[in-house]
C-alpha atoms as a PDB file:
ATOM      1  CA  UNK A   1       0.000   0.000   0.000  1.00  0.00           C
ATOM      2  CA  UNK A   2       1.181   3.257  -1.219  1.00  0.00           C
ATOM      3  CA  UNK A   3       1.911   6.135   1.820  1.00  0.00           C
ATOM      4  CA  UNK A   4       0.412   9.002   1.002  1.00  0.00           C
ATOM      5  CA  UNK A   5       2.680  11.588   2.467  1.00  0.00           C
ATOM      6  CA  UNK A   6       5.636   9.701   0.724  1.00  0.00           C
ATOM      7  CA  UNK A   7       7.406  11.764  -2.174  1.00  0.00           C
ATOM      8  CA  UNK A   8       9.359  10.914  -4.050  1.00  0.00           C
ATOM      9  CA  UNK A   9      11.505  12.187  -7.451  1.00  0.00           C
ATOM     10  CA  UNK A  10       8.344  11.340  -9.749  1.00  0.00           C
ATOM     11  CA  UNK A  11       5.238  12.515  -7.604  1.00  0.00           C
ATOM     12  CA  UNK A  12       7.896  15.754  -7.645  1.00  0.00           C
ATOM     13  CA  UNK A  13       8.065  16.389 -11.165  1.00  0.00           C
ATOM     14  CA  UNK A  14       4.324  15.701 -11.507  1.00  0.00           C
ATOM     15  CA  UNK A  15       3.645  18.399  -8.859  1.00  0.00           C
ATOM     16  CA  UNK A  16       6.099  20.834 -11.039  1.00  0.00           C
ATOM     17  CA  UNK A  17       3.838  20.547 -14.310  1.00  0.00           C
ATOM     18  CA  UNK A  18       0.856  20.905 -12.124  1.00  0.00           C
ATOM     19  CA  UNK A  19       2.049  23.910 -10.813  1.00  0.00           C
ATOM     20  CA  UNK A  20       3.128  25.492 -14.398  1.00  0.00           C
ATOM     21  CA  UNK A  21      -0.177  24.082 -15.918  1.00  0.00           C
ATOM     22  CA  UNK A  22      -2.431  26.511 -13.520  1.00  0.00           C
ATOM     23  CA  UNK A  23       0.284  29.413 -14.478  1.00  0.00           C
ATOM     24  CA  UNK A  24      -0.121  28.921 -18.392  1.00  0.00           C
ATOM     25  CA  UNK A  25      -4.137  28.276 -17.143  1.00  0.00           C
ATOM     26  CA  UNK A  26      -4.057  32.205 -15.567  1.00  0.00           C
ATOM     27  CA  UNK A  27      -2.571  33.303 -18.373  1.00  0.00           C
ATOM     28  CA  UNK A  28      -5.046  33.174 -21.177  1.00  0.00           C
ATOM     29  CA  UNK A  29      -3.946  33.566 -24.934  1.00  0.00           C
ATOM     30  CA  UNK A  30      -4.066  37.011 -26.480  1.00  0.00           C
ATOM     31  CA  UNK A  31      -6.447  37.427 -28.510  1.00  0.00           C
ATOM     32  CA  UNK A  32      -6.683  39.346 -31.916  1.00  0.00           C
ATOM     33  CA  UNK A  33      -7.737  42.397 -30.325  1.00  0.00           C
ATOM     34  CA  UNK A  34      -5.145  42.305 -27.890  1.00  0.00           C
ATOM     35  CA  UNK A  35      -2.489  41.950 -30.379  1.00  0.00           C
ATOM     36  CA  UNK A  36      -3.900  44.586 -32.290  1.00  0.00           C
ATOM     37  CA  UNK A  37      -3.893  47.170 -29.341  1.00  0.00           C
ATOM     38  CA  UNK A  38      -0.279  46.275 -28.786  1.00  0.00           C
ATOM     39  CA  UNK A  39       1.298  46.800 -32.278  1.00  0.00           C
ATOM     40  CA  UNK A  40      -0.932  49.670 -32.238  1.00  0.00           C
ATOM     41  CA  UNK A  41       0.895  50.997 -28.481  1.00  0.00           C
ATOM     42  CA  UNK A  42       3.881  49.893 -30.431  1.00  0.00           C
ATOM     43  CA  UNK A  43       3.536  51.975 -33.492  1.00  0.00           C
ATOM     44  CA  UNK A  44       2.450  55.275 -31.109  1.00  0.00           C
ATOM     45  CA  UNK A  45       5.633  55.194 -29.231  1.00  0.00           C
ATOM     46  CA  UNK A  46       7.621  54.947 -32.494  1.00  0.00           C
ATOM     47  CA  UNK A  47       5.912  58.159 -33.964  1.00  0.00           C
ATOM     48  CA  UNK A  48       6.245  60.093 -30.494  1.00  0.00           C
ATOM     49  CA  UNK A  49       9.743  59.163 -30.487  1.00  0.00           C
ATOM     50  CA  UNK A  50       9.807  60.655 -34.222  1.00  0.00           C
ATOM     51  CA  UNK A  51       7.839  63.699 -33.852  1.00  0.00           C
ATOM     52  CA  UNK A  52      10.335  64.645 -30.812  1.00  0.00           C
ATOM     53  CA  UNK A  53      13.523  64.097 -32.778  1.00  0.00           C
ATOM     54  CA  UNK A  54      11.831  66.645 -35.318  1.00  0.00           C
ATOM     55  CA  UNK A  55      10.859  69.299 -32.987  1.00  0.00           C
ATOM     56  CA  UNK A  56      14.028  68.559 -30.808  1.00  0.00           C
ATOM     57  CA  UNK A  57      16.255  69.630 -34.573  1.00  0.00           C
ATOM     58  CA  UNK A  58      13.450  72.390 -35.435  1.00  0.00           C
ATOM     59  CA  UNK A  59      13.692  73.824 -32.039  1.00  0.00           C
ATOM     60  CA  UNK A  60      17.665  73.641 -32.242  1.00  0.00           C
ATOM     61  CA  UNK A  61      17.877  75.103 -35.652  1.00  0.00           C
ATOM     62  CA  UNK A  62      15.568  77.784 -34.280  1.00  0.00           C
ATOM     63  CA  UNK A  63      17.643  78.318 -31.737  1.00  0.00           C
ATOM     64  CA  UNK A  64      21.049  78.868 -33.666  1.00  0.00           C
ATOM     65  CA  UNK A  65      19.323  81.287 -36.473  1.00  0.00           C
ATOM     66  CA  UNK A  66      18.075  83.223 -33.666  1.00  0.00           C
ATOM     67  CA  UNK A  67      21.309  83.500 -31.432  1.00  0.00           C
ATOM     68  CA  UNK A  68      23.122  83.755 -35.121  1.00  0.00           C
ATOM     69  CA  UNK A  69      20.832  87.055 -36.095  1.00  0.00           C
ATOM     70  CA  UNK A  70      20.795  88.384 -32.434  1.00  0.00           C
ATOM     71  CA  UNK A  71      25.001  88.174 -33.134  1.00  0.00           C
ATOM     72  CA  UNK A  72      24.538  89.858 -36.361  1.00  0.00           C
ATOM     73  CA  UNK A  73      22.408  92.647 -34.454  1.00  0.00           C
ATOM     74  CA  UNK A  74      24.938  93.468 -32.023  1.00  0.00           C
ATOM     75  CA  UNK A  75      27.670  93.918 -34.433  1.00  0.00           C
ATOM     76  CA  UNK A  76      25.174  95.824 -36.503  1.00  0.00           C
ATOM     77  CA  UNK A  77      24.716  97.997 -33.615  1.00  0.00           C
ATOM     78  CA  UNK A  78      28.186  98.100 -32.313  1.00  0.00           C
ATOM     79  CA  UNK A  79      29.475  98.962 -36.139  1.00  0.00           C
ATOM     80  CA  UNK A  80      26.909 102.179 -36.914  1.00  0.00           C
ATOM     81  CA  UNK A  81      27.650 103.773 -32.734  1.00  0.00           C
ATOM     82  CA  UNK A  82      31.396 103.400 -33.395  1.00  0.00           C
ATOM     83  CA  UNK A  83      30.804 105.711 -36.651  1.00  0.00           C
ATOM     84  CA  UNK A  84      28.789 108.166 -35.265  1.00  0.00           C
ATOM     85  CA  UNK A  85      31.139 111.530 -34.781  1.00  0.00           C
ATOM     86  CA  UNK A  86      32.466 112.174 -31.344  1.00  0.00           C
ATOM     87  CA  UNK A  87      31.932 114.058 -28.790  1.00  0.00           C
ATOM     88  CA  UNK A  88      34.319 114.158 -25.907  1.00  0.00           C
ATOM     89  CA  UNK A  89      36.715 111.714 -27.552  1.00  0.00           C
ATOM     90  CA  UNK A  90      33.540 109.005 -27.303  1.00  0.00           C
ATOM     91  CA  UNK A  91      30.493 108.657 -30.049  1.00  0.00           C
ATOM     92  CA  UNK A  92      27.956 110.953 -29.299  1.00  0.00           C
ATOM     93  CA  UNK A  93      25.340 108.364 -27.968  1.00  0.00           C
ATOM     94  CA  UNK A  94      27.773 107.612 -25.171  1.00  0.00           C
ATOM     95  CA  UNK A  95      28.274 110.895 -24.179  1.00  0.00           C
ATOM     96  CA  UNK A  96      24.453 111.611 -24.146  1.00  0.00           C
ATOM     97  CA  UNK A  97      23.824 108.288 -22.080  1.00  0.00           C
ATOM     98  CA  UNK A  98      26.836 109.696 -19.722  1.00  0.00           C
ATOM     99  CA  UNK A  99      25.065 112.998 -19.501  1.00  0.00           C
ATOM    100  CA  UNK A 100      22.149 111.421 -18.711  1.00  0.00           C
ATOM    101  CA  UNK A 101      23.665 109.463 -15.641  1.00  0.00           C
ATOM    102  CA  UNK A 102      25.181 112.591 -14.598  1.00  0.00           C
ATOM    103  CA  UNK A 103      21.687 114.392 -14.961  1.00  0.00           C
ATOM    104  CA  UNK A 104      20.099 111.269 -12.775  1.00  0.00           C
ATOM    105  CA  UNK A 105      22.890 111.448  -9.743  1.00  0.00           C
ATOM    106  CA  UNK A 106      22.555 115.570  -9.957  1.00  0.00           C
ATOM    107  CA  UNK A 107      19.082 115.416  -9.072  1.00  0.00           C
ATOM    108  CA  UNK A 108      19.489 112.579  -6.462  1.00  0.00           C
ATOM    109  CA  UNK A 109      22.306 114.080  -4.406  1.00  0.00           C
ATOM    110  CA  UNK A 110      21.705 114.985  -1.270  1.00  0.00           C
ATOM    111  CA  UNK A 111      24.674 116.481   1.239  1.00  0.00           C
ATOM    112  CA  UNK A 112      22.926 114.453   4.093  1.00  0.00           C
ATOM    113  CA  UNK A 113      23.741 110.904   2.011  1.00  0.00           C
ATOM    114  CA  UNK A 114      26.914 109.620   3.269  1.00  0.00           C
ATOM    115  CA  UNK A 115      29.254 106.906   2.091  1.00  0.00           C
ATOM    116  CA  UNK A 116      28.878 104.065   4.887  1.00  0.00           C
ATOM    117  CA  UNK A 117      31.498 103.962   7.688  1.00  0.00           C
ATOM    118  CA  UNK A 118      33.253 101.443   9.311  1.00  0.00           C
ATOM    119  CA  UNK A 119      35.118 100.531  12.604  1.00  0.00           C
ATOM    120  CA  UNK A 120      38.847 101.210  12.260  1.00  0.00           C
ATOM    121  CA  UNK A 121      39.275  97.285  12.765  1.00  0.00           C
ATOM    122  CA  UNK A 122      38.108  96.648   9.161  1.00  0.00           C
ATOM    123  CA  UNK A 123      40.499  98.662   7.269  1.00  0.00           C
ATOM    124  CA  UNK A 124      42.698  97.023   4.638  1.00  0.00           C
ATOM    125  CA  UNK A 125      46.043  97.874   2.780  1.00  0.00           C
ATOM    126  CA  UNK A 126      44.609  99.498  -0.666  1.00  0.00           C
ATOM    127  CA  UNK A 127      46.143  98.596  -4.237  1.00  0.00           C
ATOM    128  CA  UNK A 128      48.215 100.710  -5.660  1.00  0.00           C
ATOM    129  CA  UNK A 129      46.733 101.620  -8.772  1.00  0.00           C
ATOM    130  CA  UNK A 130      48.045 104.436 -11.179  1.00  0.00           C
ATOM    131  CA  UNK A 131      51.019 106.541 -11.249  1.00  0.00           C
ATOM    132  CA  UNK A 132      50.066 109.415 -13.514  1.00  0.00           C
ATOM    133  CA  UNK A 133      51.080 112.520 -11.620  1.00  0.00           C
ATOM    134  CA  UNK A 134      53.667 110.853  -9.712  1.00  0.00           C
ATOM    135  CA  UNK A 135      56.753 111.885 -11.194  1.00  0.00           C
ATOM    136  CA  UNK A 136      59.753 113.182 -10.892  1.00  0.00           C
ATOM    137  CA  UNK A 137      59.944 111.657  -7.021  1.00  0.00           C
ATOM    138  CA  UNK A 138      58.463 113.705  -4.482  1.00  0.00           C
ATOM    139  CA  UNK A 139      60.321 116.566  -2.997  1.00  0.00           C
ATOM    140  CA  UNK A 140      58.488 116.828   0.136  1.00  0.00           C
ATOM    141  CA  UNK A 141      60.742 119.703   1.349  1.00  0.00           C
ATOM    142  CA  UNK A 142      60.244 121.456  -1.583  1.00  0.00           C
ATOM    143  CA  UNK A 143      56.436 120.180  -2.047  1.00  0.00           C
ATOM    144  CA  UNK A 144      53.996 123.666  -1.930  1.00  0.00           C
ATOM    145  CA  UNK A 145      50.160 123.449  -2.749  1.00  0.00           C
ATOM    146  CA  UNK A 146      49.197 126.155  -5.048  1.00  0.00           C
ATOM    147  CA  UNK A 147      45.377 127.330  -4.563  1.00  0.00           C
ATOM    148  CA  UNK A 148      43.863 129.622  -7.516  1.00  0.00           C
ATOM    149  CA  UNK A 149      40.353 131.091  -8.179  1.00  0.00           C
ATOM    150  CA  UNK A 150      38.462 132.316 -11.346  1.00  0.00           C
ATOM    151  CA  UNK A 151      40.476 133.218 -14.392  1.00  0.00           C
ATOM    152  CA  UNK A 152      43.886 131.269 -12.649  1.00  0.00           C
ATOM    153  CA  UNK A 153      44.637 134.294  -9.710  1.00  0.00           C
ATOM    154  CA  UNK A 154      46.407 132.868  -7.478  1.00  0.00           C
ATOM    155  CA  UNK A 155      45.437 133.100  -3.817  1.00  0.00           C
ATOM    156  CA  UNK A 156      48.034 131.366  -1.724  1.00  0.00           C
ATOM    157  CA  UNK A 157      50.634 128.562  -2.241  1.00  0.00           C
ATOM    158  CA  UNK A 158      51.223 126.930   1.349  1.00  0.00           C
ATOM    159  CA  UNK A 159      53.562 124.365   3.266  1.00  0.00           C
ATOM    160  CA  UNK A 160      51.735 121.228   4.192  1.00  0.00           C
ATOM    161  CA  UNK A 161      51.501 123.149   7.587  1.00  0.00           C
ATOM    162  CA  UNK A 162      50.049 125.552   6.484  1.00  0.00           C
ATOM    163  CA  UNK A 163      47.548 123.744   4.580  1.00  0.00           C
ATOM    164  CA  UNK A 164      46.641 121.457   7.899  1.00  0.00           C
ATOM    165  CA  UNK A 165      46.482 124.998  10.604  1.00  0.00           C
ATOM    166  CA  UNK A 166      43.594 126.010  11.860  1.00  0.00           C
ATOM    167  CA  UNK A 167      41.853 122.754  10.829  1.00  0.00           C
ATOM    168  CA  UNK A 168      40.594 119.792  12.876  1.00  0.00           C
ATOM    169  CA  UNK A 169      41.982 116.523  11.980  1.00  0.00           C
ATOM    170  CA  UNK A 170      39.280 113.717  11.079  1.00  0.00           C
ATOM    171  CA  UNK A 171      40.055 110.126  10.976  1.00  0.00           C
ATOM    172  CA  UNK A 172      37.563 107.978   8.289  1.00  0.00           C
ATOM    173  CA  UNK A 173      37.029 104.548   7.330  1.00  0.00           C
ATOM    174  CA  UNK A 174      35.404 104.535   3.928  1.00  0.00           C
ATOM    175  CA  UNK A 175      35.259 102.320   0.986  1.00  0.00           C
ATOM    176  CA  UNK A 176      37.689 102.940  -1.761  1.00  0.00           C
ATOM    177  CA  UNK A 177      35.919 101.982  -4.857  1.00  0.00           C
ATOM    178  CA  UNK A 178      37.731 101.289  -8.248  1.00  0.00           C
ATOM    179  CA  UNK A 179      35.832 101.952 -11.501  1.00  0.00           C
ATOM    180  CA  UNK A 180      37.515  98.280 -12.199  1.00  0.00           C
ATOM    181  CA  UNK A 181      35.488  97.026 -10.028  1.00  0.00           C
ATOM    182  CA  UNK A 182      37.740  96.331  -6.976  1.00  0.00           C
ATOM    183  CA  UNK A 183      37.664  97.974  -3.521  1.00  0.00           C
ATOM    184  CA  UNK A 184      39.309  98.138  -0.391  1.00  0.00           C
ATOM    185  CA  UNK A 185      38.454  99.573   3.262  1.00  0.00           C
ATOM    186  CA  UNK A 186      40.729 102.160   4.094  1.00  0.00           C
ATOM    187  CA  UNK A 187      40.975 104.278   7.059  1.00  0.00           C
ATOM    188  CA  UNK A 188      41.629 107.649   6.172  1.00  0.00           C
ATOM    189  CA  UNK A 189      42.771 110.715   7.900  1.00  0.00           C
ATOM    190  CA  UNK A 190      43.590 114.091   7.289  1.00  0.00           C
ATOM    191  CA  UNK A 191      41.417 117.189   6.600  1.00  0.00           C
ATOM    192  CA  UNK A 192      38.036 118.340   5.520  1.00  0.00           C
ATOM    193  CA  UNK A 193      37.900 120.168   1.984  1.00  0.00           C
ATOM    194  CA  UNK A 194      34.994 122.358   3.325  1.00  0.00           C
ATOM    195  CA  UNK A 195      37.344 123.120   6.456  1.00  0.00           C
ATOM    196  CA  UNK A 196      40.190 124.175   4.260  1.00  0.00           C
ATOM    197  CA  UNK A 197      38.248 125.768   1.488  1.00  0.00           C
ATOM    198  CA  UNK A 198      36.028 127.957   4.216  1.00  0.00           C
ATOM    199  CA  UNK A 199      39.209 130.285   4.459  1.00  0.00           C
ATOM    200  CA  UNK A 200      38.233 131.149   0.647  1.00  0.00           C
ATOM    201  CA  UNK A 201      34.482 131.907   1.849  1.00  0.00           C
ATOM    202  CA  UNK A 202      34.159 135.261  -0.549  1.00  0.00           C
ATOM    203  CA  UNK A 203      35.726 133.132  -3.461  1.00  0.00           C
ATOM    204  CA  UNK A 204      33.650 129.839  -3.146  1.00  0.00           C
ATOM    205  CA  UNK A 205      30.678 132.401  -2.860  1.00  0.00           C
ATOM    206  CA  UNK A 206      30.928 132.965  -7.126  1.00  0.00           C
ATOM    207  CA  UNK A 207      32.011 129.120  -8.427  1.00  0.00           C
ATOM    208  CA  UNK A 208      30.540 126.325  -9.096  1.00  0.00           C
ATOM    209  CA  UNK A 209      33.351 123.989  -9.376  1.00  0.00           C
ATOM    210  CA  UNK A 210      36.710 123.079  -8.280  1.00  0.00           C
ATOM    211  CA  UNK A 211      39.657 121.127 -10.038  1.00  0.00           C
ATOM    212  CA  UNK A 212      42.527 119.485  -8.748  1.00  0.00           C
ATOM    213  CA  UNK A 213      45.861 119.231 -10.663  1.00  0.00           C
ATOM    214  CA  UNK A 214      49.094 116.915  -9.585  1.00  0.00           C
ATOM    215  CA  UNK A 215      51.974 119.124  -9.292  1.00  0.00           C
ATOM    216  CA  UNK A 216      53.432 118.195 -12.807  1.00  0.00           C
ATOM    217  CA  UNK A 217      50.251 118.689 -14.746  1.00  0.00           C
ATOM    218  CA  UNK A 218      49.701 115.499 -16.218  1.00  0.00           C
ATOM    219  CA  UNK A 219      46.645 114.019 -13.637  1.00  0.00           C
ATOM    220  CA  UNK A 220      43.927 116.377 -13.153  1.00  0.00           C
ATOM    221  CA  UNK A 221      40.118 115.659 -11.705  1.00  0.00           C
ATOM    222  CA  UNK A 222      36.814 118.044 -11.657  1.00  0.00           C
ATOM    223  CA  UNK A 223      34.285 117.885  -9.245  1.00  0.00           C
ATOM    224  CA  UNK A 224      30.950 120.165  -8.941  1.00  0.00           C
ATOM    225  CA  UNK A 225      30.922 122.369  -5.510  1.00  0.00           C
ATOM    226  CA  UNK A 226      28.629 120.267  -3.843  1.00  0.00           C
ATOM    227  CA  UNK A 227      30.983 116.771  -4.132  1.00  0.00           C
ATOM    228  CA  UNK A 228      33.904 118.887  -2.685  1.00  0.00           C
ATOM    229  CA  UNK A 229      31.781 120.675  -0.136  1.00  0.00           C
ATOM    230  CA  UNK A 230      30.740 117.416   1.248  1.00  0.00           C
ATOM    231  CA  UNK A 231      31.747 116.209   4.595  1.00  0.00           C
ATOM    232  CA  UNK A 232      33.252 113.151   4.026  1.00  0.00           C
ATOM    233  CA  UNK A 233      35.317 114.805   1.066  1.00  0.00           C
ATOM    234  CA  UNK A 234      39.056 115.147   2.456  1.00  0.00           C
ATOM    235  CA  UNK A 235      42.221 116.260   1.814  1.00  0.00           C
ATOM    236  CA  UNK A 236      44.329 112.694   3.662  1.00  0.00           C
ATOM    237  CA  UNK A 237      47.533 113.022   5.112  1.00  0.00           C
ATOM    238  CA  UNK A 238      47.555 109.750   6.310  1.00  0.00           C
ATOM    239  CA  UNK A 239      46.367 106.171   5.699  1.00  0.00           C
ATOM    240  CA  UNK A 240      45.700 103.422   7.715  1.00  0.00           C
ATOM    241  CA  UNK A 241      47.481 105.145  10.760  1.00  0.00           C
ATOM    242  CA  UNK A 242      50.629 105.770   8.899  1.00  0.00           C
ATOM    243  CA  UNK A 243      52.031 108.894   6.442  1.00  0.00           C
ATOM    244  CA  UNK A 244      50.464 108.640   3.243  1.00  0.00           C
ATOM    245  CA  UNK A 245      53.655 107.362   0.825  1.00  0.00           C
ATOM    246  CA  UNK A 246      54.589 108.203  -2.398  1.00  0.00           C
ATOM    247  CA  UNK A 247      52.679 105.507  -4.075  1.00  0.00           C
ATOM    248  CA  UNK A 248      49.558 106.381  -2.656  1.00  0.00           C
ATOM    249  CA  UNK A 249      49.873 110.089  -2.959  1.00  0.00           C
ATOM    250  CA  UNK A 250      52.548 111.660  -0.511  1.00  0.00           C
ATOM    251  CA  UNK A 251      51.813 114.949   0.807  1.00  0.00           C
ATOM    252  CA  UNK A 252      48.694 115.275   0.289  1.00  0.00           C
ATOM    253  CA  UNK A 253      45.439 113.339  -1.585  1.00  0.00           C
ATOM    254  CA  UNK A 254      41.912 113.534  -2.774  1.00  0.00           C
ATOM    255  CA  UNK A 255      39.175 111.135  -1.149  1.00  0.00           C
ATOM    256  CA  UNK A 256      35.586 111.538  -2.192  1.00  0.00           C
ATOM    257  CA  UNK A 257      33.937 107.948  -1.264  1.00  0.00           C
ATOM    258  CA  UNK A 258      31.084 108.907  -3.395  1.00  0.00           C
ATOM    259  CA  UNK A 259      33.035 108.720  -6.484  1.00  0.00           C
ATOM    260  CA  UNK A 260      35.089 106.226  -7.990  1.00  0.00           C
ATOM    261  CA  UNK A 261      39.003 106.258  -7.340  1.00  0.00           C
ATOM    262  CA  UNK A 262      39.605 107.745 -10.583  1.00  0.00           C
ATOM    263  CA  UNK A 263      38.548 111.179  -8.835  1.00  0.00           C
ATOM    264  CA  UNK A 264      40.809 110.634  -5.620  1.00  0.00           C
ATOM    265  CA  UNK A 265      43.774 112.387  -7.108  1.00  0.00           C
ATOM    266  CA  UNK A 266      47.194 111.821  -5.902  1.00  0.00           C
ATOM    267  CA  UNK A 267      49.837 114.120  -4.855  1.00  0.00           C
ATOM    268  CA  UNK A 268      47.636 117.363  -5.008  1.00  0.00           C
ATOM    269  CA  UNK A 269      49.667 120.574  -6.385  1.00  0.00           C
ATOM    270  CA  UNK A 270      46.861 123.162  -7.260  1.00  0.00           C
ATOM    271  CA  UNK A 271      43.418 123.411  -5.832  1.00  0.00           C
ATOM    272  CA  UNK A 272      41.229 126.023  -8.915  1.00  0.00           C
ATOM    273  CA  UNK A 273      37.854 126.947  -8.065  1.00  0.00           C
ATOM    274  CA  UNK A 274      36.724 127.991 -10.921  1.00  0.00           C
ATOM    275  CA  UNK A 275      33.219 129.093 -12.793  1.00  0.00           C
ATOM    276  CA  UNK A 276      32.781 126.463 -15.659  1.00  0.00           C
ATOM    277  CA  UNK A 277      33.192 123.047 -15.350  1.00  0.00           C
ATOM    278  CA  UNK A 278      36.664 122.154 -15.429  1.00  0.00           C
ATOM    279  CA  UNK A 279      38.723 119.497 -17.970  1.00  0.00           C
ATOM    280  CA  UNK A 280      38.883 116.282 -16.294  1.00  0.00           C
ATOM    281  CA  UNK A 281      41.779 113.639 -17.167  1.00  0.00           C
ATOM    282  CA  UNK A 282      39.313 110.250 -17.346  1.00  0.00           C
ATOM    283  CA  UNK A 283      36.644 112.271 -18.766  1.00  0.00           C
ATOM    284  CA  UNK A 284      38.622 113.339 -21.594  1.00  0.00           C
ATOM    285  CA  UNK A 285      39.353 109.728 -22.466  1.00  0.00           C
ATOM    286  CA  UNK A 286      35.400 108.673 -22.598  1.00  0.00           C
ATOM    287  CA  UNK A 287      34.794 107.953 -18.503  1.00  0.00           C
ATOM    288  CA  UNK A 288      32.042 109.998 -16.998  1.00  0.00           C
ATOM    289  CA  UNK A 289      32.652 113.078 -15.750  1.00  0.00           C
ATOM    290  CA  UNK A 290      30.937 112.803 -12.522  1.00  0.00           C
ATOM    291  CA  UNK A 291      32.066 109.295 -11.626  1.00  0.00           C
ATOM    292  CA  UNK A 292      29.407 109.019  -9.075  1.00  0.00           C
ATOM    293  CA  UNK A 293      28.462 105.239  -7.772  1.00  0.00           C
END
């Protein structure tokens, strides 16, 4: 008599095609229908995958005519404002957009904006950037600061001493911005312009601007009154707690932190206030002549 829980090798096998026999028995045959839907599914994804290549090459082509015409445009553009006639060594339409900056930051001034200050602790060594005005090597014995009015009078030539008396000295930690985009915290000190220029009260009273020339002629800066009126405006003697050097502008330097460094003249040897705007060195080569930021 056969055991009925026995197993072996046969009654294994036979329970194996059993087993696949109800799988193949779940799994009914596709029909024509289904076949149909499936080359159908099969024929959609090939045409998707078509139509995107298309717009993928249309959309690229579209693409490179545009970027290639927007190109074109530009060089166009760059091409007819290089051949318009100058004015101020620059093509006219830059000198009216720099006019029109100027305009802008005339009308927004305001003596009460200030440059913001910071603790002495944050001040930096600043680059040296630009010698023009520097030579021949500074004299400082023999250094004198000329100061003219209208039509080139003169009205004093002084010793640093005498440029410093009856002034209060001002220590200022401003940012010294480059028009190339650098800048460095610096901790100024020295003298306010408006201090030194008040002793020229009946003079200031009839001009509108003042210019600044280094002592061999060859650097020069204009600023309106009101820039070199402004109290944070000084004449620096020193820098970063030390004697201001050659490099940086021994005696005596411009700093306006309102303006960009290409107005903070170095080595100051005539102060002209004066009725018309005066020549300017960077303006002359196309940079605006306010240089405001």
């Amino acid at each position: 008599m056969t055991d009925p829980t026995r197993t072996d090798g046969h009654d294994a096998a036979g329970q194996d095609e059993v087993v696949g026999f109800l799988h193949r028995a779940d799994v009914p045959e596709p029909t024509v229908r289904d076949r149909r839907a499936r080359a159908f599914a099969a024929q959609a994804r090939e045409e998707t995958t078509r139509v995107s290549r298309a717009t993928y090459v249309q959309q690229t082509r579209r693409s490179l005519l545009t970027g290639a015409a927007g190109v074109a445009a530009v060089g166009l553009g760059w091409g007819w404002l290089l051949r318009r006639p100058e004015d101020g060594n620059i093509p006219w339409p830059l000198r009216r957009g720099f006019e029109w900056n100027e305009a802008v930051w005339s009308t927004l001034y305001d003596p009460g904006r200030l440059a913001p200050e910071f603790d002495v602790s944050a001040a930096e060594d600043i680059r040296v950037n630009g010698t023009i005005g520097l030579d021949p090597p500074l004299d400082a014995a023999a250094w004198r600061l000329r100061v003219e009015g209208p039509d080139g009078q003169p009205l004093d030539e002084l010793g640093l001493v005498d440029v410093l008396d009856g002034t209060s000295p001002v220590r200022q930690v401003t940012e010294h911005k480059c028009i190339e985009g650098w800048s460095n915290v610096v901790a100024w000190e020295g003298i306010r312009f408006a201090d030194f220029a008040g002793r020229y009260e009946s003079v200031l009273a009839d001009t509108g601007y003042v210019q600044l020339v280094t002592p061999d002629e060859a650097y020069y800066v204009g600023l309106d009154a009101d820039t070199a009126m402004h109290p944070q405006t000084l004449l620096a003697t020193g820098l970063n707690g030390q004697p201001l050097t050659s490099d940086h502008g021994a005696p005596l330097r411009l700093v306006t932190p309102l303006h960009y460094g290409i107005k903070a003249l170095k080595r100051i040897g005539t102060i002209r206030f004066t009725n018309d705007r005066p020549a300017d060195y960077w303006a002359e080569r196309g940079y605006d002549w306010d240089s405001s930021h």
